[in-house]
PDB file of N, CA and C in Angstrom:
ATOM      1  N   UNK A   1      11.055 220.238 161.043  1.00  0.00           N
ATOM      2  CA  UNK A   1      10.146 220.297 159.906  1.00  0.00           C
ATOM      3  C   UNK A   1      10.183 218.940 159.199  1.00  0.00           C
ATOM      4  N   UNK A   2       8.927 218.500 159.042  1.00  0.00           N
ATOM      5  CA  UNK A   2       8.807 217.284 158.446  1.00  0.00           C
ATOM      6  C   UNK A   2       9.190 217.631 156.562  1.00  0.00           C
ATOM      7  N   UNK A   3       9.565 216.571 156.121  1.00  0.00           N
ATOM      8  CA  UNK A   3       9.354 216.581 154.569  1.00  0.00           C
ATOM      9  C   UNK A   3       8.577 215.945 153.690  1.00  0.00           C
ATOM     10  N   UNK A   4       7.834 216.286 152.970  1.00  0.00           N
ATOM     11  CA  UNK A   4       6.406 216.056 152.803  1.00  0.00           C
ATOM     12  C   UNK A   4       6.562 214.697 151.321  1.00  0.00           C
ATOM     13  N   UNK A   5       7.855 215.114 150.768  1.00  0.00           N
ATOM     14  CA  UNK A   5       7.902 214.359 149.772  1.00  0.00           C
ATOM     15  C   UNK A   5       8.297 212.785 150.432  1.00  0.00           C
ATOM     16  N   UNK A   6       8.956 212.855 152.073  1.00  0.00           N
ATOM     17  CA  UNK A   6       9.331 211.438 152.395  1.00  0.00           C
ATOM     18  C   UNK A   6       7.793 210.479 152.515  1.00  0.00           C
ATOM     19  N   UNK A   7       7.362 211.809 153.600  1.00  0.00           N
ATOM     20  CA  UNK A   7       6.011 211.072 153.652  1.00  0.00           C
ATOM     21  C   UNK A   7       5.377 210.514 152.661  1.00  0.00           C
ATOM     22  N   UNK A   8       4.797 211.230 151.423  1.00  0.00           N
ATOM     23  CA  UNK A   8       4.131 210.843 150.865  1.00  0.00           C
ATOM     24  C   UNK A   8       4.637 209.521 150.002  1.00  0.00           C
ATOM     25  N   UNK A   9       5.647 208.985 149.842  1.00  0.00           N
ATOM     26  CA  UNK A   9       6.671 208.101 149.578  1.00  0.00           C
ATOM     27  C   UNK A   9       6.314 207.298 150.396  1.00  0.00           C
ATOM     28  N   UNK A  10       6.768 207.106 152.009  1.00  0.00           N
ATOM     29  CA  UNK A  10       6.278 206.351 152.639  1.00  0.00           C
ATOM     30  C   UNK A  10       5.135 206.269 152.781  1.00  0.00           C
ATOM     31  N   UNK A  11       4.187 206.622 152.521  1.00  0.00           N
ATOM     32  CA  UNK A  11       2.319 206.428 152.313  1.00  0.00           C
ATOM     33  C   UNK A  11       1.943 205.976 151.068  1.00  0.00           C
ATOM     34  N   UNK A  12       2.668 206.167 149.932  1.00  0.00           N
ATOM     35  CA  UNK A  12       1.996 205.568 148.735  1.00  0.00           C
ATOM     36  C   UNK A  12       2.320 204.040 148.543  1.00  0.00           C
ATOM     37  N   UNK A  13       3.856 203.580 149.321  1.00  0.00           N
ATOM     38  CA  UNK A  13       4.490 202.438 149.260  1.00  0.00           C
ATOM     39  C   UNK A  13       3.285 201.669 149.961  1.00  0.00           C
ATOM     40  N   UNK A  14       2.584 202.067 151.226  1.00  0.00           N
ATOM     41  CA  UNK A  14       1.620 201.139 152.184  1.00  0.00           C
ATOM     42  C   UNK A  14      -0.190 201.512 151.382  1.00  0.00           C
ATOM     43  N   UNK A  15      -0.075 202.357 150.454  1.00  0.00           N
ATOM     44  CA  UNK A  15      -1.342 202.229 149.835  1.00  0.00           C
ATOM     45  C   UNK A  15      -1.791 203.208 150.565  1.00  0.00           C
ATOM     46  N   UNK A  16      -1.894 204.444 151.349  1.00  0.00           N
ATOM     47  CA  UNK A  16      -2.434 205.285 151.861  1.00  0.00           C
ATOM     48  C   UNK A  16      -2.349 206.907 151.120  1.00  0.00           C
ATOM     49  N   UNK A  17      -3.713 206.932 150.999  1.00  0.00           N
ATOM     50  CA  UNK A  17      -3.573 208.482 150.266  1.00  0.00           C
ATOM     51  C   UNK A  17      -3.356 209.454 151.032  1.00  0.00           C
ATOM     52  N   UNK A  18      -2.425 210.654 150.664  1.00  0.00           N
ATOM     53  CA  UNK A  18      -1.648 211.694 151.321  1.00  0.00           C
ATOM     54  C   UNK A  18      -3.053 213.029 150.758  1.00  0.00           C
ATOM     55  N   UNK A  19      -3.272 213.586 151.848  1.00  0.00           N
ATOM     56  CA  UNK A  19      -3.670 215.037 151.252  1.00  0.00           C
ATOM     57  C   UNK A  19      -3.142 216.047 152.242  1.00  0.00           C
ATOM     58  N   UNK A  20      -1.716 216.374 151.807  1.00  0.00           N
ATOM     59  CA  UNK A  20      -0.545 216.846 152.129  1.00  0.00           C
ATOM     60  C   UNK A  20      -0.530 218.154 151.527  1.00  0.00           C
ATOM     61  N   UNK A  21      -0.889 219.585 151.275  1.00  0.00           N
ATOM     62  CA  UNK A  21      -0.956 220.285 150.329  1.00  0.00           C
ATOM     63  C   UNK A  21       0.604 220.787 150.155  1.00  0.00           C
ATOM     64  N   UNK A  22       1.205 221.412 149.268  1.00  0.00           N
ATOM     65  CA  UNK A  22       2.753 222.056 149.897  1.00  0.00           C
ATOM     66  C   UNK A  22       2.990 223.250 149.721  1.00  0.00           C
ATOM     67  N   UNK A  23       3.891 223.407 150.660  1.00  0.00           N
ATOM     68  CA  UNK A  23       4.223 224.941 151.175  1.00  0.00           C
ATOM     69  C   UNK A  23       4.721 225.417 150.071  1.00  0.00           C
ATOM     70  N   UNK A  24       4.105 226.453 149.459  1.00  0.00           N
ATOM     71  CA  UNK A  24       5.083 227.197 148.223  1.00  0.00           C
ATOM     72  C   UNK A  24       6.261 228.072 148.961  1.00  0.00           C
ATOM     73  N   UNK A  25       5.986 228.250 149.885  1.00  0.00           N
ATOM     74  CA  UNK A  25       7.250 229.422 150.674  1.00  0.00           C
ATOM     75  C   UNK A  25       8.279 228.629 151.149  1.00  0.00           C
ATOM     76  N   UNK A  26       8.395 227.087 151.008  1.00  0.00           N
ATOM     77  CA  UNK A  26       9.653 226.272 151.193  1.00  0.00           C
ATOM     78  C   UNK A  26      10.172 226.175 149.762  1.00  0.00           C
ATOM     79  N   UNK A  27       9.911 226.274 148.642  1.00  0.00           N
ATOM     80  CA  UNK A  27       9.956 225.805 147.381  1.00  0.00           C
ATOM     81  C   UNK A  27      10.850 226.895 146.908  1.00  0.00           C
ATOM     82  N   UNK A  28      12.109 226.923 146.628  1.00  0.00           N
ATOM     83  CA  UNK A  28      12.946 227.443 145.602  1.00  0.00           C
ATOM     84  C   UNK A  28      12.787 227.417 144.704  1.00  0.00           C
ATOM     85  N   UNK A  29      12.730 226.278 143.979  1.00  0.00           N
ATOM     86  CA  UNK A  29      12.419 226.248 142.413  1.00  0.00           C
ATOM     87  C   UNK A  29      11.236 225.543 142.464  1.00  0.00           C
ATOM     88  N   UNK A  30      10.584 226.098 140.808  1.00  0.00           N
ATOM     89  CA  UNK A  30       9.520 225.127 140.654  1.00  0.00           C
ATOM     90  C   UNK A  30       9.444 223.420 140.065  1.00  0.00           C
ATOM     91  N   UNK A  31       9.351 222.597 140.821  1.00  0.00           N
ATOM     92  CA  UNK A  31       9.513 221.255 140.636  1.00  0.00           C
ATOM     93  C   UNK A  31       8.645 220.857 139.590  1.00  0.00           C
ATOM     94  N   UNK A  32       9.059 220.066 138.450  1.00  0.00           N
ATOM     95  CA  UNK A  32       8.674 219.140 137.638  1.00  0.00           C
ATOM     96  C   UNK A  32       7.884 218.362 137.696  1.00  0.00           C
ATOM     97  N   UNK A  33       7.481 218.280 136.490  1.00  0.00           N
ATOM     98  CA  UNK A  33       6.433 216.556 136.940  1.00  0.00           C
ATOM     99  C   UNK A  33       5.043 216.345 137.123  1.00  0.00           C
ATOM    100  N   UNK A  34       4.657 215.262 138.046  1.00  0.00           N
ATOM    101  CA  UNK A  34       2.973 215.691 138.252  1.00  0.00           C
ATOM    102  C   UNK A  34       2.887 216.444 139.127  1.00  0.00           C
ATOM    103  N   UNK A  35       1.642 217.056 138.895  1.00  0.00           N
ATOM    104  CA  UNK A  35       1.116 218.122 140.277  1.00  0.00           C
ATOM    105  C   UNK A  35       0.732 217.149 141.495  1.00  0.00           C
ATOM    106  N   UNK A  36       0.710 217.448 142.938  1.00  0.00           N
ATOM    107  CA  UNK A  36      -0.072 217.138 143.647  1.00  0.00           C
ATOM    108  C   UNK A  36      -1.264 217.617 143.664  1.00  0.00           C
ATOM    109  N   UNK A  37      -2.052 216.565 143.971  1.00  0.00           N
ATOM    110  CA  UNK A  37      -3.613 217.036 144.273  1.00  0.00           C
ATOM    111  C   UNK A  37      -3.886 217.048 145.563  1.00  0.00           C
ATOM    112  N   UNK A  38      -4.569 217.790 145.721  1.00  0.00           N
ATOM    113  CA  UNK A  38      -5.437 218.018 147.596  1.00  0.00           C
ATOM    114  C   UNK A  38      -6.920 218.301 147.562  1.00  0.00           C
ATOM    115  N   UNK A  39      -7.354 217.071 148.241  1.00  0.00           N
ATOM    116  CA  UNK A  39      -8.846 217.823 148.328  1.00  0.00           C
ATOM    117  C   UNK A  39      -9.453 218.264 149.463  1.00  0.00           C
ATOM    118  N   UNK A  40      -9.961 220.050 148.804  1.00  0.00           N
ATOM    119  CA  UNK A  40      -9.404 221.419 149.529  1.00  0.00           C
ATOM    120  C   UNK A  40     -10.921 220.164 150.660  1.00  0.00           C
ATOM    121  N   UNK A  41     -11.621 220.244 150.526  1.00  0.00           N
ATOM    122  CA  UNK A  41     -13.109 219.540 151.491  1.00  0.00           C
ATOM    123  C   UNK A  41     -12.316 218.392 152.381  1.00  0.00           C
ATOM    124  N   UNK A  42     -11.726 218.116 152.374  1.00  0.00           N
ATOM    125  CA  UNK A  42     -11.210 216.554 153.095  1.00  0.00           C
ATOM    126  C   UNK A  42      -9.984 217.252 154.377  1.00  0.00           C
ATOM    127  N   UNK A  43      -9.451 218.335 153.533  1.00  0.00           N
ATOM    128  CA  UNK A  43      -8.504 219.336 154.492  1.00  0.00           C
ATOM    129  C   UNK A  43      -8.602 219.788 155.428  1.00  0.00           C
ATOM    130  N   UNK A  44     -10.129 220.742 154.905  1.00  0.00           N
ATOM    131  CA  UNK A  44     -10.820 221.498 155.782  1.00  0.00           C
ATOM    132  C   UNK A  44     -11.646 220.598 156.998  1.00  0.00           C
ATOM    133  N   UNK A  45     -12.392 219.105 156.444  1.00  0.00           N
ATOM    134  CA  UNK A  45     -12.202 218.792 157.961  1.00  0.00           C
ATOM    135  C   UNK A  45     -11.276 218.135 159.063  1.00  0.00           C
ATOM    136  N   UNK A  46      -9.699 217.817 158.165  1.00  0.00           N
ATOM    137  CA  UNK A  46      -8.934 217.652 159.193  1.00  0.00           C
ATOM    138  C   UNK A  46      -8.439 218.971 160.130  1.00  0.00           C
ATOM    139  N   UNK A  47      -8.507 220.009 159.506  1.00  0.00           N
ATOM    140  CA  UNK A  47      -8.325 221.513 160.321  1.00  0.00           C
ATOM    141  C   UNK A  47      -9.435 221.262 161.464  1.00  0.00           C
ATOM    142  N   UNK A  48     -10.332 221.510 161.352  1.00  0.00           N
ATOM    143  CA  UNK A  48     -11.577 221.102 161.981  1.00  0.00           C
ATOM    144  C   UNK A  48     -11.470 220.006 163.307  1.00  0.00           C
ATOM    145  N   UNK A  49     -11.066 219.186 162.881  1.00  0.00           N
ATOM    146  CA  UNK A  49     -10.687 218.235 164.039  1.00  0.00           C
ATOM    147  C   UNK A  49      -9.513 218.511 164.629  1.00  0.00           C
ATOM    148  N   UNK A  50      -8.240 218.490 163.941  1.00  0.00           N
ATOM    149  CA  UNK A  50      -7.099 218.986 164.575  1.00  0.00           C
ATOM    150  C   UNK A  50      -7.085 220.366 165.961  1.00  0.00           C
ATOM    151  N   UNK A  51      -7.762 221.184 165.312  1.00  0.00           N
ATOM    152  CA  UNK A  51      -8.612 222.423 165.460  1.00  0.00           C
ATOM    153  C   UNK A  51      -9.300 221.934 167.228  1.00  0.00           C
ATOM    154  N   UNK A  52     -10.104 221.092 167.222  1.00  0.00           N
ATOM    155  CA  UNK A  52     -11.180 220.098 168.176  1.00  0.00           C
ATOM    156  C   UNK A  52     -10.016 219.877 169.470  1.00  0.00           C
ATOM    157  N   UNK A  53      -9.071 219.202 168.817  1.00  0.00           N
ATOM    158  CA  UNK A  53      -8.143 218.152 169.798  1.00  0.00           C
ATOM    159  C   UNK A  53      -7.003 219.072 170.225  1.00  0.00           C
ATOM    160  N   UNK A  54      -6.857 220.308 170.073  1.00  0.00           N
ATOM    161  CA  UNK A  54      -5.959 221.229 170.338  1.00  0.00           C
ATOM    162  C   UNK A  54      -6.621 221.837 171.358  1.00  0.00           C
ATOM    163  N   UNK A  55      -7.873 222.331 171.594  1.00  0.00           N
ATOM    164  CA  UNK A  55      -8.749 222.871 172.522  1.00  0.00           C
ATOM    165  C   UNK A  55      -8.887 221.903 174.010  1.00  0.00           C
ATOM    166  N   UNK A  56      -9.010 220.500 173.576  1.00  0.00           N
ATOM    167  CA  UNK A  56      -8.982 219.671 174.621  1.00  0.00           C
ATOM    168  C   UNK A  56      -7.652 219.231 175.860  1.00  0.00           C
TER     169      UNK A  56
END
């Protein structure tokens, strides 16, 4: 299992935006701070493609 907080760490350091949503069912406690944002449209077409390249 990847960890989403390294990634996005290592992606904000190189300037790349994360739309990473997170698993509430890994989450013990509720974490502090800012929220992440995800945009739900940008998601749905990486499902979509991911989705594409899994079939092939």
């Amino acid at each position: 299992m990847c960890d989403t907080a390294k990634i996005r760490k290592y992606n904000r350091k190189r300037g790349i935006k994360s739309n990473i949503p997170v698993n509430k069912r890994n989450r013990k406690n509720k974490k502090r701070g800012r929220s992440i944002k995800v945009d739900q449209e940008e998601y749905k077409k990486k499902s979509i493609v991911e989705s594409f390249f899994s079939w092939i």
